[in-house]
N, C-alpha and C. Protein backbone atom coordinates (compact mmCIF):
# COMPACT_ATOMS: atom_id res chain seq x y z
N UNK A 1 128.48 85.24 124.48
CA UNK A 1 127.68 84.28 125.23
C UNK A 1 126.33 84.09 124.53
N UNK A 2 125.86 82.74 124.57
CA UNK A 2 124.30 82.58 123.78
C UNK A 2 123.63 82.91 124.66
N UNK A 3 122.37 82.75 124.37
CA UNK A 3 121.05 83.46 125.01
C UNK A 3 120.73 82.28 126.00
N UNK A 4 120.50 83.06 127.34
CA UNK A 4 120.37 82.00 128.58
C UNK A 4 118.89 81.92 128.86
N UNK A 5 118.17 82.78 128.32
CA UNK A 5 116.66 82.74 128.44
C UNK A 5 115.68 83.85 127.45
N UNK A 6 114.42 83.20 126.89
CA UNK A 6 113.55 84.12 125.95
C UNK A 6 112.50 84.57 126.96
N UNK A 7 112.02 85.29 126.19
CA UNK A 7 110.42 85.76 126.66
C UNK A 7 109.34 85.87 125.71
N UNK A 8 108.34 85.21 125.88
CA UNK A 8 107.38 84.89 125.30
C UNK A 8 107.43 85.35 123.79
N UNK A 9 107.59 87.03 123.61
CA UNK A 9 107.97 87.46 122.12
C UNK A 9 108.92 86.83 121.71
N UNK A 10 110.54 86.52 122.03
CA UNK A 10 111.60 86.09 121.82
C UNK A 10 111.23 84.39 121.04
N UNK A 11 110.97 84.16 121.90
CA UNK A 11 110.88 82.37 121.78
C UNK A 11 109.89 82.32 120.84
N UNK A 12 108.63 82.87 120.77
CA UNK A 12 108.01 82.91 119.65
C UNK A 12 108.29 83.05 118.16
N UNK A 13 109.99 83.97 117.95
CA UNK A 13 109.96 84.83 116.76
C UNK A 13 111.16 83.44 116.56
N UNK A 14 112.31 83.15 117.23
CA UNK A 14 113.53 82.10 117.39
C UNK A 14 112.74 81.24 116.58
N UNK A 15 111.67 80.43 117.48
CA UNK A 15 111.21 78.98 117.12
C UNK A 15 110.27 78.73 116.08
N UNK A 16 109.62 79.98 115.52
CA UNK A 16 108.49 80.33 114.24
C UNK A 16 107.11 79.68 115.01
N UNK A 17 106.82 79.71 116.20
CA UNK A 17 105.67 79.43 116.29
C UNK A 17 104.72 80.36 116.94
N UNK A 18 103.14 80.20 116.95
CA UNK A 18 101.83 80.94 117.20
C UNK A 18 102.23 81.55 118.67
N UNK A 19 101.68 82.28 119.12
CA UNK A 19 101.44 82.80 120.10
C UNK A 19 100.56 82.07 121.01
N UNK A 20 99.14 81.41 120.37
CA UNK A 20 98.25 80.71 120.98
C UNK A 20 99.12 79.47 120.93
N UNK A 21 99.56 78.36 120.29
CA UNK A 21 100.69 77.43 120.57
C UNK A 21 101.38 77.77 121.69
N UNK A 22 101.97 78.45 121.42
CA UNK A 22 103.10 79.43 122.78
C UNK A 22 102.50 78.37 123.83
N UNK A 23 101.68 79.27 124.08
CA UNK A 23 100.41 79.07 125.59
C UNK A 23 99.99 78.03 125.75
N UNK A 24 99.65 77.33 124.46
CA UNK A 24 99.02 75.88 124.88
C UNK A 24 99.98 74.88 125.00
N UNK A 25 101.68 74.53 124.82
CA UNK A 25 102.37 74.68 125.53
C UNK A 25 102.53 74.23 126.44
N UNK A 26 102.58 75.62 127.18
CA UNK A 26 103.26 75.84 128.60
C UNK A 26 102.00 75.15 129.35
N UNK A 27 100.60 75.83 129.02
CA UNK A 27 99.33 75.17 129.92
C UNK A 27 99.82 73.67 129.41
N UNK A 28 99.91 72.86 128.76
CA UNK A 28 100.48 71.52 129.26
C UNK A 28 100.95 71.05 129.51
N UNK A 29 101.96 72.03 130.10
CA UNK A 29 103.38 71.58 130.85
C UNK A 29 104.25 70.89 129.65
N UNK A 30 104.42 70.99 128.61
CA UNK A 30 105.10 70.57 127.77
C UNK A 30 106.54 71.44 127.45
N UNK A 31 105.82 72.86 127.86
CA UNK A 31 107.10 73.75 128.10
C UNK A 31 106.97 74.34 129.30
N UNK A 32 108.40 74.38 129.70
CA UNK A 32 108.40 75.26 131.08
C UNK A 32 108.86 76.41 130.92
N UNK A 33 108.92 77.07 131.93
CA UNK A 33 108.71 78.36 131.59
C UNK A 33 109.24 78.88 133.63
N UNK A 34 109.50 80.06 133.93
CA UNK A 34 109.66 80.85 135.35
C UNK A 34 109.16 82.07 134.93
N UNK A 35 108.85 82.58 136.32
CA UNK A 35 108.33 84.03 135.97
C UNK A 35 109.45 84.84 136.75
N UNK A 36 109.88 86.25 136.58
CA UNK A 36 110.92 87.19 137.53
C UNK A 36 109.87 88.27 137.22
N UNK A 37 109.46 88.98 138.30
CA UNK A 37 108.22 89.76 138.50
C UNK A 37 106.81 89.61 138.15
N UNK A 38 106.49 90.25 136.81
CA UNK A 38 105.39 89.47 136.10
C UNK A 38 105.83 89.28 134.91
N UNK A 39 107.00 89.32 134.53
CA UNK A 39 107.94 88.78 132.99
C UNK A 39 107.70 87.27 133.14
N UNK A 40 107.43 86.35 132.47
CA UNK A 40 107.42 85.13 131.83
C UNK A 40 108.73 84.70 131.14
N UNK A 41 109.15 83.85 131.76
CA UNK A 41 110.87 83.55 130.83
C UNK A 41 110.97 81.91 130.33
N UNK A 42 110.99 81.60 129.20
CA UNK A 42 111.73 79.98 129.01
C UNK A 42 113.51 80.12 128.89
N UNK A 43 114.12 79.47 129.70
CA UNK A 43 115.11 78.81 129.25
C UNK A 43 115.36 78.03 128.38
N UNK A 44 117.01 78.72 127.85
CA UNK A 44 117.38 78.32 126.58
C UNK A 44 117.17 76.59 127.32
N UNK A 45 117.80 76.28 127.80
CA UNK A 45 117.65 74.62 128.31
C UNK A 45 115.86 74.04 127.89
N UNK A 46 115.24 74.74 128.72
CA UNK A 46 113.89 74.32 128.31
C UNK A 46 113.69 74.43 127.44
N UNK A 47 113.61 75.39 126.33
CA UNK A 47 113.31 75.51 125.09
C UNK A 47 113.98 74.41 124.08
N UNK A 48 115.30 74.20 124.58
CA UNK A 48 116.26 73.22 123.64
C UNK A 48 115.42 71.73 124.03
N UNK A 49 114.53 71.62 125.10
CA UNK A 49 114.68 70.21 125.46
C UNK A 49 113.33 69.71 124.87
N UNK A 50 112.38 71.03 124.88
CA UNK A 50 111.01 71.07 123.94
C UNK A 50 111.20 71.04 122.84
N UNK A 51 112.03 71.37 122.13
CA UNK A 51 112.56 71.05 120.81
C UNK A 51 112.44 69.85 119.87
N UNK A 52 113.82 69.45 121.49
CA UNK A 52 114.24 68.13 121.12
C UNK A 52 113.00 66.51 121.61
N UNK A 53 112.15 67.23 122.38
CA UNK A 53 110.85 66.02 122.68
C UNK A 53 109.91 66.01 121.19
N UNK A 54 109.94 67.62 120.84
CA UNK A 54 108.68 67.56 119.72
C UNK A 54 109.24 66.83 118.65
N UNK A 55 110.88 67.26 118.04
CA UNK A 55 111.45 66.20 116.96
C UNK A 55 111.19 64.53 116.75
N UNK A 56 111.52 64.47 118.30
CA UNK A 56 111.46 63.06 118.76
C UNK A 56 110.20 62.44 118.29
N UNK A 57 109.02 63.12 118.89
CA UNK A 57 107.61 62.75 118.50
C UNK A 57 107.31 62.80 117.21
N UNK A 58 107.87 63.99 116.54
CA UNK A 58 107.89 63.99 114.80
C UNK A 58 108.28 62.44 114.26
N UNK A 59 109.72 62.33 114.78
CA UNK A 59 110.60 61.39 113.73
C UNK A 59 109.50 59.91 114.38
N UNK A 60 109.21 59.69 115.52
CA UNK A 60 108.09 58.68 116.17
C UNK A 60 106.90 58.44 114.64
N UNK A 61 106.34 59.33 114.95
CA UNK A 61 104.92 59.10 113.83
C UNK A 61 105.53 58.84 112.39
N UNK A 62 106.80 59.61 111.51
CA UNK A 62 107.30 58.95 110.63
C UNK A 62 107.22 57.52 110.55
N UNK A 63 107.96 57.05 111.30
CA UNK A 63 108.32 55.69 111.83
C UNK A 63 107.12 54.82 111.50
N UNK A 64 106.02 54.80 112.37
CA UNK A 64 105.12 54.58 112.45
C UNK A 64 104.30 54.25 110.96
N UNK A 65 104.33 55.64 110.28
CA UNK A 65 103.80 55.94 109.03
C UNK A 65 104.01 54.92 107.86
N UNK A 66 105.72 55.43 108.28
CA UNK A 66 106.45 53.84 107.08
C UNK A 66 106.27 53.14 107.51
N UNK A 67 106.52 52.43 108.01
CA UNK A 67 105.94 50.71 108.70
C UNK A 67 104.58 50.65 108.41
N UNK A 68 103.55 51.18 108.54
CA UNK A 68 102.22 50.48 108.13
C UNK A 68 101.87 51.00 106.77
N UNK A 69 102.91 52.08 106.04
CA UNK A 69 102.47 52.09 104.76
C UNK A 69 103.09 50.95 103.83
């Protein structure tokens, strides 16, 4: 079975990004995230869907780039 949810270390080390990123993030609601006690968890779903918004925004500004270059 794949992984149904990370935690803050996890998702950090998976996705290669900052720790302070991490956080700034979630404070913009850009990733979601649940808590189960005081553990912090993203779902694989959430994580896949933050992924797939940031690509989106990547391949966007490409776009953009070529066309007015």
């Amino acid at each position: 079975m794949s992984q149904q949810a990370f935690t803050i270390p996890e998702f950090i080390g998976h996705f290669k990004v900052g720790r302070t990123t991490t956080y700034e993030e979630i404070a913009s609601g850009r990733l979601a995230t649940y808590k189960v006690g005081r553990r912090r968890y993203i779902s694989a779903h959430a994580a896949a869907e933050w992924q797939r918004k940031l690509e989106a925004a990547t391949s966007g500004d490409k776009l953009v780039m070529a066309m007015a270059g």
